[in-house]
Protein backbone atom coordinates (compact mmCIF):
# COMPACT_ATOMS: atom_id res chain seq x y z
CA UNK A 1 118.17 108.42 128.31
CA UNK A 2 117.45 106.29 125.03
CA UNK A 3 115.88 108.33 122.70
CA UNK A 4 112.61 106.63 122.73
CA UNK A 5 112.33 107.48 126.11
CA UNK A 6 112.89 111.35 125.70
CA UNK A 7 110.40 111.30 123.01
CA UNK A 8 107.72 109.74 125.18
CA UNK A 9 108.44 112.38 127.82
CA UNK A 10 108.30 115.23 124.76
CA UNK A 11 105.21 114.29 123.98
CA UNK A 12 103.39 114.53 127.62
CA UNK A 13 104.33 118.50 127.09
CA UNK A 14 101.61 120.61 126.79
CA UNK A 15 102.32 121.59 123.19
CA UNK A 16 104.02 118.19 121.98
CA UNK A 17 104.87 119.23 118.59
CA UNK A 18 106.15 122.80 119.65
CA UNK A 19 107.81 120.69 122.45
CA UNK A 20 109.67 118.60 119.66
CA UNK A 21 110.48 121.47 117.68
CA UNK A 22 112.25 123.26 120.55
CA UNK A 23 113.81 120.25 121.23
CA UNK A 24 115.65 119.78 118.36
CA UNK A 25 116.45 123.58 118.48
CA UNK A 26 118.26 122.80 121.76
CA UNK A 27 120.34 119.83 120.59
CA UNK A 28 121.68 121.69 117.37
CA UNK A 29 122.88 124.51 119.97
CA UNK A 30 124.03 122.12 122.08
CA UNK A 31 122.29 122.94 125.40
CA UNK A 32 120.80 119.36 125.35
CA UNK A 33 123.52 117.02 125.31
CA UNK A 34 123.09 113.34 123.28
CA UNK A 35 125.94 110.96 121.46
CA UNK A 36 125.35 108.58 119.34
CA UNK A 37 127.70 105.36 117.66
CA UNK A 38 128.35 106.62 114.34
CA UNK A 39 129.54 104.29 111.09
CA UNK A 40 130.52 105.53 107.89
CA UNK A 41 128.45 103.95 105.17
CA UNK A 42 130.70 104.47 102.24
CA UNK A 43 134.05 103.71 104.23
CA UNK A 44 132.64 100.91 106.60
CA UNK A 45 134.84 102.70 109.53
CA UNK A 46 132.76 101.70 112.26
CA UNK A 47 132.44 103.08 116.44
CA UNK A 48 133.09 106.55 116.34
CA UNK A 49 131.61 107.84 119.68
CA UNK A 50 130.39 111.30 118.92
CA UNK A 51 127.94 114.15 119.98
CA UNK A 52 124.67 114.29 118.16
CA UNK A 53 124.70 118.07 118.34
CA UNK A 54 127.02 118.04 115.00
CA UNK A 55 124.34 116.25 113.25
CA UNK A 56 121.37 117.39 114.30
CA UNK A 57 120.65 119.85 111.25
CA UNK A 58 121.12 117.03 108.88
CA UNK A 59 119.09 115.01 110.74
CA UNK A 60 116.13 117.57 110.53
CA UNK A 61 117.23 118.21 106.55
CA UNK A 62 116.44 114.70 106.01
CA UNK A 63 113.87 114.72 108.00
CA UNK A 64 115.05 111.56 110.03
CA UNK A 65 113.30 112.96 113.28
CA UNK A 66 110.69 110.08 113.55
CA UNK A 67 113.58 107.18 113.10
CA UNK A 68 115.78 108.80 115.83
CA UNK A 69 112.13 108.68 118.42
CA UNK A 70 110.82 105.35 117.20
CA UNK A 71 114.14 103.61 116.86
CA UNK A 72 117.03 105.64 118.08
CA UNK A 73 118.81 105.97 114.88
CA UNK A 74 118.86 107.57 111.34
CA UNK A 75 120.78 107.42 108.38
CA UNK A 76 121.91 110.56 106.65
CA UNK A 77 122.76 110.93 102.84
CA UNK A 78 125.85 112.60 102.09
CA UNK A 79 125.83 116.01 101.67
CA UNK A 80 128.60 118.03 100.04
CA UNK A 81 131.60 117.24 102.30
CA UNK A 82 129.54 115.11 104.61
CA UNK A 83 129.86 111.42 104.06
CA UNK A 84 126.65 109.12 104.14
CA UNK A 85 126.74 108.01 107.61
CA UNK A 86 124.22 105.94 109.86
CA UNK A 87 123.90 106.76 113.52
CA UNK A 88 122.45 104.73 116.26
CA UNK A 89 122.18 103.97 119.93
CA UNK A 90 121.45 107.55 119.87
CA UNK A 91 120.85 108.84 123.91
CA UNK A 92 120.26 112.55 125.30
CA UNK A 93 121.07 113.82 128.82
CA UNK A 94 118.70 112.44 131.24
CA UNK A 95 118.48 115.37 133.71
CA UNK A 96 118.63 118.08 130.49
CA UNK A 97 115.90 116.34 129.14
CA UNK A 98 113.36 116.19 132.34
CA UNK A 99 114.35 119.93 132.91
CA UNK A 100 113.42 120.78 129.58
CA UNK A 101 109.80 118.71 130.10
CA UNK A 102 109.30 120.49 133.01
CA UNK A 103 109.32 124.00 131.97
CA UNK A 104 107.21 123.16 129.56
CA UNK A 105 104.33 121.84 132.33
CA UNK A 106 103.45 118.77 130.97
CA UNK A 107 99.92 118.78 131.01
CA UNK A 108 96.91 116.20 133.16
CA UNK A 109 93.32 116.43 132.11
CA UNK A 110 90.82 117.96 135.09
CA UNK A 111 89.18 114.76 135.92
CA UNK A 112 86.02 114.02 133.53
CA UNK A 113 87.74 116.73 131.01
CA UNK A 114 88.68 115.17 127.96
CA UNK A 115 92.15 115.79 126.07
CA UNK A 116 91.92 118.06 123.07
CA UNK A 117 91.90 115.88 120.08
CA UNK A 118 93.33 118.14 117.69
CA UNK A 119 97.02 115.98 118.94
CA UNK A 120 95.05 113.00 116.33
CA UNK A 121 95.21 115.25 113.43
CA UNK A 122 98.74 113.92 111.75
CA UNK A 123 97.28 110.45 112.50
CA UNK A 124 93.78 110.73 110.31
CA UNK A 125 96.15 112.63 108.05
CA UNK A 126 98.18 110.21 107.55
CA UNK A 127 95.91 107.30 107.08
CA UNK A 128 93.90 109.36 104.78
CA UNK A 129 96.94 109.41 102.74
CA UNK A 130 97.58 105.95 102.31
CA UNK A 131 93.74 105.62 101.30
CA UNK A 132 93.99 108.17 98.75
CA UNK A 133 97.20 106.97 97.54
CA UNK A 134 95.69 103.41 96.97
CA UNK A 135 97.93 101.75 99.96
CA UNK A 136 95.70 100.99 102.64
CA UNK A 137 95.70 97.08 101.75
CA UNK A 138 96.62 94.27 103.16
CA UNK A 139 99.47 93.85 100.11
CA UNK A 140 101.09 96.96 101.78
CA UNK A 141 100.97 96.24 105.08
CA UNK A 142 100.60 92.61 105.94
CA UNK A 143 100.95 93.00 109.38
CA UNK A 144 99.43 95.55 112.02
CA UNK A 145 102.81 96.25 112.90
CA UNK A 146 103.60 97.51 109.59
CA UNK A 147 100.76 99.93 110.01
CA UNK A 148 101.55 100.88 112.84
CA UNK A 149 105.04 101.66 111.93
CA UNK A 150 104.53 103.46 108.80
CA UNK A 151 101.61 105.86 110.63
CA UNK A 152 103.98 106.56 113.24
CA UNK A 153 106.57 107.71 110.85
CA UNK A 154 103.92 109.52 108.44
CA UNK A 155 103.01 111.42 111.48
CA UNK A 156 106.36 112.60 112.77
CA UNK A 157 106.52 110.93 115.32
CA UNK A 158 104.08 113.34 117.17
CA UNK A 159 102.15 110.79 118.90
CA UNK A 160 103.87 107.68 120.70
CA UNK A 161 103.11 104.73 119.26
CA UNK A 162 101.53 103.20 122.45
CA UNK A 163 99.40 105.53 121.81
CA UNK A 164 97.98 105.40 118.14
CA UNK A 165 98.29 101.06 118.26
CA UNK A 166 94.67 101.06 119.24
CA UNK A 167 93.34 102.97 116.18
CA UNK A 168 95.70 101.74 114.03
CA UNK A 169 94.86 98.32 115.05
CA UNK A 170 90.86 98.96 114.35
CA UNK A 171 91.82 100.40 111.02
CA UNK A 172 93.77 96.78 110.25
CA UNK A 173 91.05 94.85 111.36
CA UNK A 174 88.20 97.07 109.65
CA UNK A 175 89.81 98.21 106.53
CA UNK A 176 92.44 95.91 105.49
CA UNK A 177 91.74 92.14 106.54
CA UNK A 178 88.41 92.01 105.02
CA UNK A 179 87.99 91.53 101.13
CA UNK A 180 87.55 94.73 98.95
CA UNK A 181 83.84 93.17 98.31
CA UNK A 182 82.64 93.31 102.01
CA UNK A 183 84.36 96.52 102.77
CA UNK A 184 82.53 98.23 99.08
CA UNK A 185 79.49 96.60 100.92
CA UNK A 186 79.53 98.46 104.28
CA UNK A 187 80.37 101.59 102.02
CA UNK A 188 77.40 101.04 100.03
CA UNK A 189 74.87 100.61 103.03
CA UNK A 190 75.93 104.19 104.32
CA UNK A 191 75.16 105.49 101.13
């Protein structure tokens, strides 16, 4: 199962970002199986087919977690005796990972209930950052894509990014493709 895949199913747990904690706990112990094509970035030896269980740690040190969901690879720095190396087509156990999901009961809404929205947290964080730090502008992100891409990976990957297109989306269109002028304008009429 790609790892895009296993991280939409992750996050349909009832605790996502417990669920993606535990996860990675699993892999590094190696009772979740994944491989990945590895290539040595300062030797250029390129192909090695090996188990993503010896790299997991790093992976979390380096806090490459959201590049192995969105796009099923990560590059690691070197480290001591570990050469820089970049891993991808990175795929997990299909049956260990829809065990896993189950026992954690991934969780449906009663119908009419709505879903706790405390899972949109990392997401307002996140774009709250960029606004703070002076980024949210078109000259940053040119395209929604972009946006979306860079939320996704502020947020850890907690959320897929089906999921947080829509807002990002309304935050491109609101925020960042007007001028500075009409958006100090709206600000102003609030005040």
């Amino acid at each position: 199962m790609k790892a895009s895949d296993a991280h939409s199913l992750l996050l349909t747990c009832q605790n996502p970002q417990k669920a993606l904690t535990e996860f990675g706990d699993a892999v590094a112990r190696g009772r979740i199986h994944g491989t990945a094509t590895v290539l040595h970035l300062e030797t250029g030896h390129a192909g090695e087919f090996a188990k993503i269980k010896r790299y997991w740690l790093r992976i979390e040190e380096q806090a490459q977690q959201a590049a192995v969901w969105t796009w099923g690879r990560a590059e690691l720095a070197s480290q001591g005796e570990n050469p820089a190396i970049r891993l991808s087509d990175i795929v997990f156990d299909e049956g260990a990972v829809e065990s896993f999901v189950a026992e954690r009961k991934p969780s449906k809404p009663e119908r009419g209930k709505k879903r706790n929205q405390d899972d949109w947290t990392p997401f307002w964080v996140a774009a709250i950052q960029l606004a703070k730090a002076g980024r949210l502008n078109a000259g940053y992100f040119p395209t929604k894509k972009a946006l979306h891409d860079r939320l996704h990976v502020m947020m850890g990957a907690t959320m897929d990014i089906q999921t947080i297109k829509p807002l990002s989306r309304v935050i491109y269109e609101e925020v960042l493709q007007p001028n500075v002028v009409e958006v100090e304008q709206a600000v102003a009429e609030t005040d």
